[in-house]
N, C-alpha and C. Protein backbone atom coordinates (compact mmCIF):
# COMPACT_ATOMS: atom_id res chain seq x y z
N UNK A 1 0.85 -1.17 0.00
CA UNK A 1 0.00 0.00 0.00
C UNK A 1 0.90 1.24 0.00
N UNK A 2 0.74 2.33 -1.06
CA UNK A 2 1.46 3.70 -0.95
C UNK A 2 1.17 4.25 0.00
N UNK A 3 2.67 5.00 0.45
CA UNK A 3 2.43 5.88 1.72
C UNK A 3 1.58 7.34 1.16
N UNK A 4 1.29 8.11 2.43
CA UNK A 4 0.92 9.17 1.85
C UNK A 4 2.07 10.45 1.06
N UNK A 5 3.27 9.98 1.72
CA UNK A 5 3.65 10.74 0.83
C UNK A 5 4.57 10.42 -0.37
N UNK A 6 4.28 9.60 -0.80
CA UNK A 6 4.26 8.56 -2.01
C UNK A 6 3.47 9.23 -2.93
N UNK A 7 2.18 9.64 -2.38
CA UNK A 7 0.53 9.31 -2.78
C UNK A 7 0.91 11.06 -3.57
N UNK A 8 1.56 12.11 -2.55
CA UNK A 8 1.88 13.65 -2.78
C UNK A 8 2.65 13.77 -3.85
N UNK A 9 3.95 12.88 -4.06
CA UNK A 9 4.27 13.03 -4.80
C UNK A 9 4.33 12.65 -6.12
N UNK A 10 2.80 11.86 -6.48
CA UNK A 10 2.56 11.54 -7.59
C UNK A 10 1.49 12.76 -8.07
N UNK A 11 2.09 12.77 -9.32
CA UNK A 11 1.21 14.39 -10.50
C UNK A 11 0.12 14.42 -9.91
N UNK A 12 -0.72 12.72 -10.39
CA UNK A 12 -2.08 12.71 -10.84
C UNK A 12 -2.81 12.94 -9.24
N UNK A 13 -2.26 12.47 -8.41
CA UNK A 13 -2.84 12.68 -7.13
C UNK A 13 -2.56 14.24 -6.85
N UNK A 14 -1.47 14.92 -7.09
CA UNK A 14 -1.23 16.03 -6.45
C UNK A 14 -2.26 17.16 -7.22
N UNK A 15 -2.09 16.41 -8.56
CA UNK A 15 -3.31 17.49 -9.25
C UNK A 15 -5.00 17.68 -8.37
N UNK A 16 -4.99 16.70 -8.31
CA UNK A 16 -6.60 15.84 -7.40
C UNK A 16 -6.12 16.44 -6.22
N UNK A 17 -5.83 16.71 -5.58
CA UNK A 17 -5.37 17.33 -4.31
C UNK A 17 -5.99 18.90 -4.16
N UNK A 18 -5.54 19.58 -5.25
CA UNK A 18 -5.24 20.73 -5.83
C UNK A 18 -6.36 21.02 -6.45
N UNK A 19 -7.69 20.19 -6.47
CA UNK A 19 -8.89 20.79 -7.77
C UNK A 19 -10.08 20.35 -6.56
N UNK A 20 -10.34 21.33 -5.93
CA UNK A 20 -11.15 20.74 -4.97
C UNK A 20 -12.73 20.07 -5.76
N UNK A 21 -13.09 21.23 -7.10
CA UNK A 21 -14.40 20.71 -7.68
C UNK A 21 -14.25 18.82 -8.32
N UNK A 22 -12.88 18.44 -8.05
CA UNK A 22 -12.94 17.36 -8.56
C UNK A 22 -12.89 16.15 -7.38
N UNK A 23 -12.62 16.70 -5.85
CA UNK A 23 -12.35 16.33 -5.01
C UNK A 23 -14.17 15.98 -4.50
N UNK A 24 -14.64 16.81 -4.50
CA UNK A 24 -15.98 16.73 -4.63
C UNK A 24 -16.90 15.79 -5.32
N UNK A 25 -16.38 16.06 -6.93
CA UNK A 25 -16.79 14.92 -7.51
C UNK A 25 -16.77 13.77 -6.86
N UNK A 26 -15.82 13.08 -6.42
CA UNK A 26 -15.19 11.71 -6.40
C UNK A 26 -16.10 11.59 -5.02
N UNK A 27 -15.81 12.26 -4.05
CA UNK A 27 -16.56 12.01 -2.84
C UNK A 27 -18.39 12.10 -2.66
N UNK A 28 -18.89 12.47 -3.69
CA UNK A 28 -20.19 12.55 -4.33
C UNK A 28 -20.39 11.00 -5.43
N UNK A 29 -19.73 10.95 -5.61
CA UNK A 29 -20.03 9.64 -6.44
C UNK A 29 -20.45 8.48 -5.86
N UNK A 30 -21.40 7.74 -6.66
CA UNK A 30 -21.90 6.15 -6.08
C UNK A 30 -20.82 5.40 -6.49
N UNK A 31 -19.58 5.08 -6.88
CA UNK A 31 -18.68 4.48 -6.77
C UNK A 31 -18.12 4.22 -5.35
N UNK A 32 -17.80 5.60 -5.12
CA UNK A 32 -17.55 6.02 -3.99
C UNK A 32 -18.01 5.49 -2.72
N UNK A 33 -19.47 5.87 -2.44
CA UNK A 33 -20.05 5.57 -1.41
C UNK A 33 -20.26 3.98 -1.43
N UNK A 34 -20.00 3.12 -2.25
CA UNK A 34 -19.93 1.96 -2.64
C UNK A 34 -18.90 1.20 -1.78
N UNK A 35 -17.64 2.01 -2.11
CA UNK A 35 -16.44 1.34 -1.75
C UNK A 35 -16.50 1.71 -0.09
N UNK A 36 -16.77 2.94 -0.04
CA UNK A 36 -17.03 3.03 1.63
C UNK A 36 -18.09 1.75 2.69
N UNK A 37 -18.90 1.48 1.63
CA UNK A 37 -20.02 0.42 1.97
C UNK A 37 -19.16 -0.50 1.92
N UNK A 38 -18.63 -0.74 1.29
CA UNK A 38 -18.07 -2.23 1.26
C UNK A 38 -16.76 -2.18 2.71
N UNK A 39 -16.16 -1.61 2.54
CA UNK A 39 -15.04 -1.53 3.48
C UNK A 39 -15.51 -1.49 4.89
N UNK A 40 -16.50 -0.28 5.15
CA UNK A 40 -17.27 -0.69 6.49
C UNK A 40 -17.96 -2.32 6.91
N UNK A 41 -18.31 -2.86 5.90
CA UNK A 41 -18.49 -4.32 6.07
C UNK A 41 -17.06 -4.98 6.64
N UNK A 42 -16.20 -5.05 5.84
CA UNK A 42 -15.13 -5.52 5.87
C UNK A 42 -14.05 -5.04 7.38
N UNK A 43 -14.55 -4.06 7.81
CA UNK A 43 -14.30 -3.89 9.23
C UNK A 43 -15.10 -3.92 10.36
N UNK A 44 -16.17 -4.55 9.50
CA UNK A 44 -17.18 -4.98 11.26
C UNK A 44 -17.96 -3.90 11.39
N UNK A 45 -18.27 -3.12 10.70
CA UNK A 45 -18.78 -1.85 10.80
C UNK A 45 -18.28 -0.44 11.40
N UNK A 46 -16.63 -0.34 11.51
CA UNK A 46 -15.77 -0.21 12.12
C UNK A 46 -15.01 0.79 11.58
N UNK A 47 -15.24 1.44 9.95
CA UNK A 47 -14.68 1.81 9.23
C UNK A 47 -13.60 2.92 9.96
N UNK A 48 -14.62 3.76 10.33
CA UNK A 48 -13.72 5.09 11.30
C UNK A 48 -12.94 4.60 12.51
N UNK A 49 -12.90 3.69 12.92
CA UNK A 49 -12.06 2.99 13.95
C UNK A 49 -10.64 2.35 13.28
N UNK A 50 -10.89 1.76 12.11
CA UNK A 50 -9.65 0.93 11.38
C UNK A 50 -9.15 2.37 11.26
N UNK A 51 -9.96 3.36 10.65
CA UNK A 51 -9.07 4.37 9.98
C UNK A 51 -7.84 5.54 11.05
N UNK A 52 -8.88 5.37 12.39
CA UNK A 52 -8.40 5.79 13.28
C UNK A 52 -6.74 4.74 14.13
N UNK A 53 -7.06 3.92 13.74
CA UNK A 53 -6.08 2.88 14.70
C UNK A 53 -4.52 3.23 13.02
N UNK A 54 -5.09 3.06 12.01
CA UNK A 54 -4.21 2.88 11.03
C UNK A 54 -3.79 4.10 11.15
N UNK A 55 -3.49 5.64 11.26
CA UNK A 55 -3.43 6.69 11.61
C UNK A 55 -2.20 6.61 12.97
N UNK A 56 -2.96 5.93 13.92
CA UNK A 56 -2.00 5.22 14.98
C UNK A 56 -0.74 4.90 14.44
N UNK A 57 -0.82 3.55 13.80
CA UNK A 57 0.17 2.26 13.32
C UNK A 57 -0.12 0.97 13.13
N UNK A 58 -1.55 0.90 13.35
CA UNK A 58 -1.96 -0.03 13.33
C UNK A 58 -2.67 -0.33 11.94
N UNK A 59 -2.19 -0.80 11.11
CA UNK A 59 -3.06 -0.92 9.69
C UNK A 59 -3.83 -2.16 9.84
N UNK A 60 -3.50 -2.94 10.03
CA UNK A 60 -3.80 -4.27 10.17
C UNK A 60 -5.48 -4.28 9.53
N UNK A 61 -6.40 -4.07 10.24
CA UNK A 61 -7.70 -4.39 9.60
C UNK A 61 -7.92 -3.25 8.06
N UNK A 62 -7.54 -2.28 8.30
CA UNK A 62 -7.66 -1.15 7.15
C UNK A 62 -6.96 -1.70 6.26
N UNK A 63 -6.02 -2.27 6.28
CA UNK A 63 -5.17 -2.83 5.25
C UNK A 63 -5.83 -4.40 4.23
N UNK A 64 -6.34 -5.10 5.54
CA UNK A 64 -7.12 -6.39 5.26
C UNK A 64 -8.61 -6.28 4.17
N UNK A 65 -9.16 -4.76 5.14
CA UNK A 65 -10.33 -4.44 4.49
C UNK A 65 -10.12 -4.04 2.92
N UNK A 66 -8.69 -3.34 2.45
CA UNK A 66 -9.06 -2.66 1.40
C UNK A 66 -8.38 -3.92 0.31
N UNK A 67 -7.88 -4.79 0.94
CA UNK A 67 -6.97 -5.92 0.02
C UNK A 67 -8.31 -6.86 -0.34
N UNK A 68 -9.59 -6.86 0.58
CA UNK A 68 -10.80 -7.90 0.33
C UNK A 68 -11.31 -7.02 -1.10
N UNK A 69 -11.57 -5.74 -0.71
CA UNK A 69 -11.89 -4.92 -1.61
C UNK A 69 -10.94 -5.08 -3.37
N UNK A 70 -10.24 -4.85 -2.76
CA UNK A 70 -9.01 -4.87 -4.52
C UNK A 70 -9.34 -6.46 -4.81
N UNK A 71 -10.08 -7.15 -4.41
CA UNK A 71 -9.87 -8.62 -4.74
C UNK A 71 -11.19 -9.17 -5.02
N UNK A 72 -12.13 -8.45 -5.03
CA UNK A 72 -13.21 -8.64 -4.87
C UNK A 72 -13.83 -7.75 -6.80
N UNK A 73 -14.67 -9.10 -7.34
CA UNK A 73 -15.10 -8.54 -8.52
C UNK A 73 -15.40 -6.92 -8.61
N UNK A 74 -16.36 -7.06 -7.74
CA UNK A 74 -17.38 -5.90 -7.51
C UNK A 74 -16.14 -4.60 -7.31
N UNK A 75 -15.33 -5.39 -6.25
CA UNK A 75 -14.43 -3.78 -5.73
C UNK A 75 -13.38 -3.97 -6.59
N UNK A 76 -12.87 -4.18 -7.51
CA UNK A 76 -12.14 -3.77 -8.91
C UNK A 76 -12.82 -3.29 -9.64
N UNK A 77 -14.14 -3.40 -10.32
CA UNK A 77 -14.92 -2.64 -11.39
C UNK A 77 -15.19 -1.14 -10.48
N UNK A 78 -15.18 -1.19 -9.45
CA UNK A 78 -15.71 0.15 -8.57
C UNK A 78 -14.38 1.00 -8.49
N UNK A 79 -13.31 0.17 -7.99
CA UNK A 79 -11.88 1.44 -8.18
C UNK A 79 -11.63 1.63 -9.69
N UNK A 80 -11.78 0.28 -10.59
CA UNK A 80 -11.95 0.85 -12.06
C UNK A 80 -12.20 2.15 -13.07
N UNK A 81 -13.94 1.90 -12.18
CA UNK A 81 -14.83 3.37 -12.85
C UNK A 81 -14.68 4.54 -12.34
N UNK A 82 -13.88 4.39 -10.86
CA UNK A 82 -13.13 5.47 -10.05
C UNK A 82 -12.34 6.37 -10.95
N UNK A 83 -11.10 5.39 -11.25
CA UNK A 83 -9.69 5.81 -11.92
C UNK A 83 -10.65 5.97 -13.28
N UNK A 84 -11.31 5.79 -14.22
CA UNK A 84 -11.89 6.38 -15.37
C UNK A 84 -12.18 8.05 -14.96
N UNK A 85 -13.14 7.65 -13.86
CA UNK A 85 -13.94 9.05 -13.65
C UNK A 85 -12.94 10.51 -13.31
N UNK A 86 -11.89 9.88 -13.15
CA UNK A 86 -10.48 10.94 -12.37
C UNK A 86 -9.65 11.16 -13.78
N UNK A 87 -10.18 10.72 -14.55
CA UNK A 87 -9.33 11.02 -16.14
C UNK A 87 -9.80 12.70 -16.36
């Protein structure tokens, strides 16, 4: 998993960083709220807690949750139409 500042110093993210109307987009999208749905499953309903502990040092479930996700039909066509929609 990229660090965050991995994440800064890539263009396409730093551009997305930098365009808040597009930042919006993405967080408005049913892709979006999709992958949040799914991941809160995937942590027990827990989402803001993994995110909080991984913040800590603790990735462990945030990490588990988003690897079910990348592996999962549904959650590849959803980061898919993501990375389209960010073109």
């Amino acid at each position: 998993m990229p660090k965050l500042d991995d994440l800064l110093k890539n263009k396409q993210a730093a551009g997305l960083l930098g365009n808040s109307a597009k930042l919006e987009k993405l967080r408005d999208a049913p892709e979006t709220q999709q992958i949040f749905s799914m991941l809160s499953r995937s942590t027990g309903g827990d989402l803001e807690g993994a995110a909080e502990r991984a913040a800590k040092g603790d990735t462990s479930q945030l990490t588990d949750a988003i690897r079910q996700l990348m592996h999962s039909p549904e959650g590849a066509q959803l980061i898919e139409k993501m990375k389209q929609n960010l073109k």
